[in-house]
Protein backbone atom coordinates (compact mmCIF):
# COMPACT_ATOMS: atom_id res chain seq x y z
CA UNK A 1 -17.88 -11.53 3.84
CA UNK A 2 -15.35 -11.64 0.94
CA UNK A 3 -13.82 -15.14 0.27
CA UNK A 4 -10.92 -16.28 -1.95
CA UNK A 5 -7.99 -18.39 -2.49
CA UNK A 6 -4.84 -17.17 -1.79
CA UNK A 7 -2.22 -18.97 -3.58
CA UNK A 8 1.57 -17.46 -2.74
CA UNK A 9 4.89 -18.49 -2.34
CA UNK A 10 7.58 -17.29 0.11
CA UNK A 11 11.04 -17.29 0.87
CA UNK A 12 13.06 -16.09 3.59
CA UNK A 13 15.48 -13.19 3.61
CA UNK A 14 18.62 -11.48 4.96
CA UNK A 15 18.72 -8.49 5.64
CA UNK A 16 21.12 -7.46 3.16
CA UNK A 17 18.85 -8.90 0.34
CA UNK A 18 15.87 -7.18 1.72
CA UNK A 19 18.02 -4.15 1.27
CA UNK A 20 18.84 -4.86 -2.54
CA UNK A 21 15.78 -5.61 -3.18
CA UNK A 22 13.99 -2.34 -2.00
CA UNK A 23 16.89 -0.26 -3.39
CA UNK A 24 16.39 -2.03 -6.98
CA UNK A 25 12.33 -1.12 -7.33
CA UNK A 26 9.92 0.98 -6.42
CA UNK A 27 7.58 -0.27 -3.76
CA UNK A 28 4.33 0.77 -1.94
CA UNK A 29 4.81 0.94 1.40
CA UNK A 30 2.71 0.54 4.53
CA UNK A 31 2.51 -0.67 8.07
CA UNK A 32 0.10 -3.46 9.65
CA UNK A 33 -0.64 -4.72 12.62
CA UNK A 34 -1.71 -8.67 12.88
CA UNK A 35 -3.33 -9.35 16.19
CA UNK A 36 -3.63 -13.05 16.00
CA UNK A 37 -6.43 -14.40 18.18
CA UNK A 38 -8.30 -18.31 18.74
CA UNK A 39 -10.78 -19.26 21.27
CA UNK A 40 -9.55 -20.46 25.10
CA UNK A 41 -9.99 -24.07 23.95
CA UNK A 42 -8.00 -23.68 20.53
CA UNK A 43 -10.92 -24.19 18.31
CA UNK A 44 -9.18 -22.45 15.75
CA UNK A 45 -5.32 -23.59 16.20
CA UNK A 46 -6.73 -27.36 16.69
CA UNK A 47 -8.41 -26.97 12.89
CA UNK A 48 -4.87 -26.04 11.39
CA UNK A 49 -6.94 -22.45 10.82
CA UNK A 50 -5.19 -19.10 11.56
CA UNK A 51 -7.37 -16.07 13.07
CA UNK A 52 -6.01 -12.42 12.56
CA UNK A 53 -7.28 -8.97 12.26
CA UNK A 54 -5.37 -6.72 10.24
CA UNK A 55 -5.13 -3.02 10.95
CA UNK A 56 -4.10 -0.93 7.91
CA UNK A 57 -4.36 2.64 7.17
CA UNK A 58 -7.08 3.33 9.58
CA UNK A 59 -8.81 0.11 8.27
CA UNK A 60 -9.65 -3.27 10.27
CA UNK A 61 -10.19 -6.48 8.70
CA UNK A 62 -11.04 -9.58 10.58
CA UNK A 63 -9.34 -12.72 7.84
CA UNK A 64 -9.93 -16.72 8.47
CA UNK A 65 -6.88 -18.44 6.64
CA UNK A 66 -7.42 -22.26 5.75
CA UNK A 67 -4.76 -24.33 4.66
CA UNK A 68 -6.38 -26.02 1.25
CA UNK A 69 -3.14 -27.37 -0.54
CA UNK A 70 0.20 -26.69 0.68
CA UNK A 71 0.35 -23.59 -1.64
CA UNK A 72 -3.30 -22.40 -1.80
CA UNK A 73 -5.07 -21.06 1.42
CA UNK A 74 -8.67 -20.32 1.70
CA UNK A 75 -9.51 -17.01 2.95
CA UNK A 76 -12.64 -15.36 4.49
CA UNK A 77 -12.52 -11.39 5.27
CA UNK A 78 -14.59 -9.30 6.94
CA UNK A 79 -13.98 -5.44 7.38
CA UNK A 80 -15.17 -4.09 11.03
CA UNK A 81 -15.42 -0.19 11.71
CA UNK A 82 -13.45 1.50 14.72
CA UNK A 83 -16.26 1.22 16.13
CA UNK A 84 -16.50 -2.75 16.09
CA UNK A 85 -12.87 -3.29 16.64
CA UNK A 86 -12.86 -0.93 19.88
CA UNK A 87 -15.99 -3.37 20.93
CA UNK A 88 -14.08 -6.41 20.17
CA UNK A 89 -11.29 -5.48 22.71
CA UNK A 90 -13.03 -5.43 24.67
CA UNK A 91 -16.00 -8.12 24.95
CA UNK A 92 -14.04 -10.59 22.56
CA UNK A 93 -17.16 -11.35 20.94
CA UNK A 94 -17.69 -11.27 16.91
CA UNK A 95 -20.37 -13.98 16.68
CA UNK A 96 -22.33 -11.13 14.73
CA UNK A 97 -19.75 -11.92 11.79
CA UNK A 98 -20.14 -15.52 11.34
CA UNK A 99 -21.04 -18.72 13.08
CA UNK A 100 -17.31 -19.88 13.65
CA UNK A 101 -17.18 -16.83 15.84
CA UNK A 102 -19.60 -18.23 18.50
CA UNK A 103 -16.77 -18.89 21.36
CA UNK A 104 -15.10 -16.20 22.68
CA UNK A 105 -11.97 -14.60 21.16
CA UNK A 106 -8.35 -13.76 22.98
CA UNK A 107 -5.49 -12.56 21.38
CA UNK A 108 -2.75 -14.96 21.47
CA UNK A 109 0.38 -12.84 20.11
CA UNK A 110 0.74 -9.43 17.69
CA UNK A 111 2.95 -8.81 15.04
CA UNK A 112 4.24 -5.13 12.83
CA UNK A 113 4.75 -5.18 9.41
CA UNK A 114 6.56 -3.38 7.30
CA UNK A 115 5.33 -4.27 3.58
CA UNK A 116 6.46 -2.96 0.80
CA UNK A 117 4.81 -4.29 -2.35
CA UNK A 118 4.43 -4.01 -6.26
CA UNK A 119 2.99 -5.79 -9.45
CA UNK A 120 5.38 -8.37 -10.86
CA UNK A 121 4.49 -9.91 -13.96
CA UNK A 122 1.25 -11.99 -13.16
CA UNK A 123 1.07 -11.16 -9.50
CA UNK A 124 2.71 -9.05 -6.63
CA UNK A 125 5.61 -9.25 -5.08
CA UNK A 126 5.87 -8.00 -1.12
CA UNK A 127 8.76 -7.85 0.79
CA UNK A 128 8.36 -7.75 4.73
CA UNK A 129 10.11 -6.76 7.69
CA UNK A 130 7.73 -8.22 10.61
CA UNK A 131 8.64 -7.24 14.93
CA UNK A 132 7.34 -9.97 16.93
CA UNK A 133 7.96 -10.38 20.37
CA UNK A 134 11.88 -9.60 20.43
CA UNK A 135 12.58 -10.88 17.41
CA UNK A 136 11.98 -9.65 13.52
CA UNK A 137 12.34 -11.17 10.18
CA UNK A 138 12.65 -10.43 6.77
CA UNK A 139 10.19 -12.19 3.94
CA UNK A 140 9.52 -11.89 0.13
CA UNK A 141 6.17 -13.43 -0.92
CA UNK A 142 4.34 -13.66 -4.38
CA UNK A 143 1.26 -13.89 -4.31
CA UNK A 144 -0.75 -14.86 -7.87
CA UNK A 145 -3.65 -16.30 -9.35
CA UNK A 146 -2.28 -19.09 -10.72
CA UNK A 147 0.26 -21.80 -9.30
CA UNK A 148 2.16 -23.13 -12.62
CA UNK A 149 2.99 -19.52 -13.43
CA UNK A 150 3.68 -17.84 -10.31
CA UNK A 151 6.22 -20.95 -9.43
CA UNK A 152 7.99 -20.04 -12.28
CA UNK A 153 8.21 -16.51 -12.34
CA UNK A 154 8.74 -16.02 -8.30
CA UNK A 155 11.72 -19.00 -8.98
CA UNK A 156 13.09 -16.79 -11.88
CA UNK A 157 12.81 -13.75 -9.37
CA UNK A 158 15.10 -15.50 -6.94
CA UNK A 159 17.53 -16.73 -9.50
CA UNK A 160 17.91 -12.71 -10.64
CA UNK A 161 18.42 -11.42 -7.75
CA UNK A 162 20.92 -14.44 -6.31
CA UNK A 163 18.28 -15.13 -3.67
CA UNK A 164 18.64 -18.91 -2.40
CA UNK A 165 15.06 -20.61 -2.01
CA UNK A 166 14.74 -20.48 2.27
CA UNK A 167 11.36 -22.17 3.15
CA UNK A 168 9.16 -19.69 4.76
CA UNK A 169 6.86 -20.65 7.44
CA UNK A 170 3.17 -18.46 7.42
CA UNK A 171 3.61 -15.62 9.72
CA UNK A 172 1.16 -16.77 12.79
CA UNK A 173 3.58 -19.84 12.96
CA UNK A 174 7.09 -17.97 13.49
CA UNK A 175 5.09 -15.83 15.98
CA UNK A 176 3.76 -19.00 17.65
CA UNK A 177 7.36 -20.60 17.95
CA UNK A 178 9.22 -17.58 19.37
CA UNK A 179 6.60 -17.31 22.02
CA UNK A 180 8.14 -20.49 23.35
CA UNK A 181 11.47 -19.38 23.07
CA UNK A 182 10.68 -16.41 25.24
């Protein structure tokens, strides 16, 4: 397992700024799939914890997000073969991984990303167009090692690019709240 704390900030964006923005740099690009999961009971939704695993480039990554501060997050990972992840669909079970893992799983909603991403002064900047349900959004995060500096920088971002600061709620909530508009 490979903990750390995440410390990022976000914003919300049009499309047409998402646009600008990927027509004024030069971005990686990828997709990734977020299957978001919790136990029947909750466990993990009732501990203000989010449950995902990622699937990038061939690669799956189980990830444990906890809220620490209202900018920092702490974050546990754990990378699973094909093998693993094909057993996980179907038994639910990765109690093998760690303790908190002892009910058993279900997804609870999926979401594709489109991230394009790049180094930006002290950290990295993504920009993100996520499907969900029938619905999508666009996002810019920075995420950095520090929180004095990256508030500064990612605020001096905005300003630059005329980008008005639109709180951004964490992914696994928007995909939470437009399952109950459905």
């Amino acid at each position: 397992m490979e903990m750390h704390n995440e410390i990022e900030f976000k914003t919300m964006l049009t499309e047409q700024e998402y646009t600008h923005l990927l027509s004024s740099y030069s971005f990686t690009s990828y997709t990734q799939f977020n299957d978001y999961l919790d136990t029947t009971t909750g466990s993990f939704s009732k501990q203000k914890k989010g449950l995902r695993i990622r699937t990038k480039n061939g690669q799956y990554e189980v990830t444990v997000k906890t809220p620490t501060t209202e900018l920092e997050t702490l974050e546990q990972n754990w990378s699973l073969s094909k093998k693993q992840y094909e057993e996980f669909k179907q038994t639910g079970d990765l109690s093998y991984l760690h303790e908190q893992f002892s009910e058993p799983l279900q997804s609870i909603g999926s979401m594709e990303t489109l991230r394009h991403e790049m180094p930006y002064k002290s950290g990295v900047i993504m920009v993100d167009f996520s499907k969900f349900l029938h619905t999508h959004d666009y996002e810019l995060e920075f995420e950095v090692p520090v929180i004095q500096d990256g508030e500064r920088e990612f605020h001096a971002f905005l300003q630059e690019h005329s980008i008005p600061y639109r709180p951004a709620k964490k992914k696994l909530v928007r995909m939470k709240e437009a399952m109950t508009r459905v």
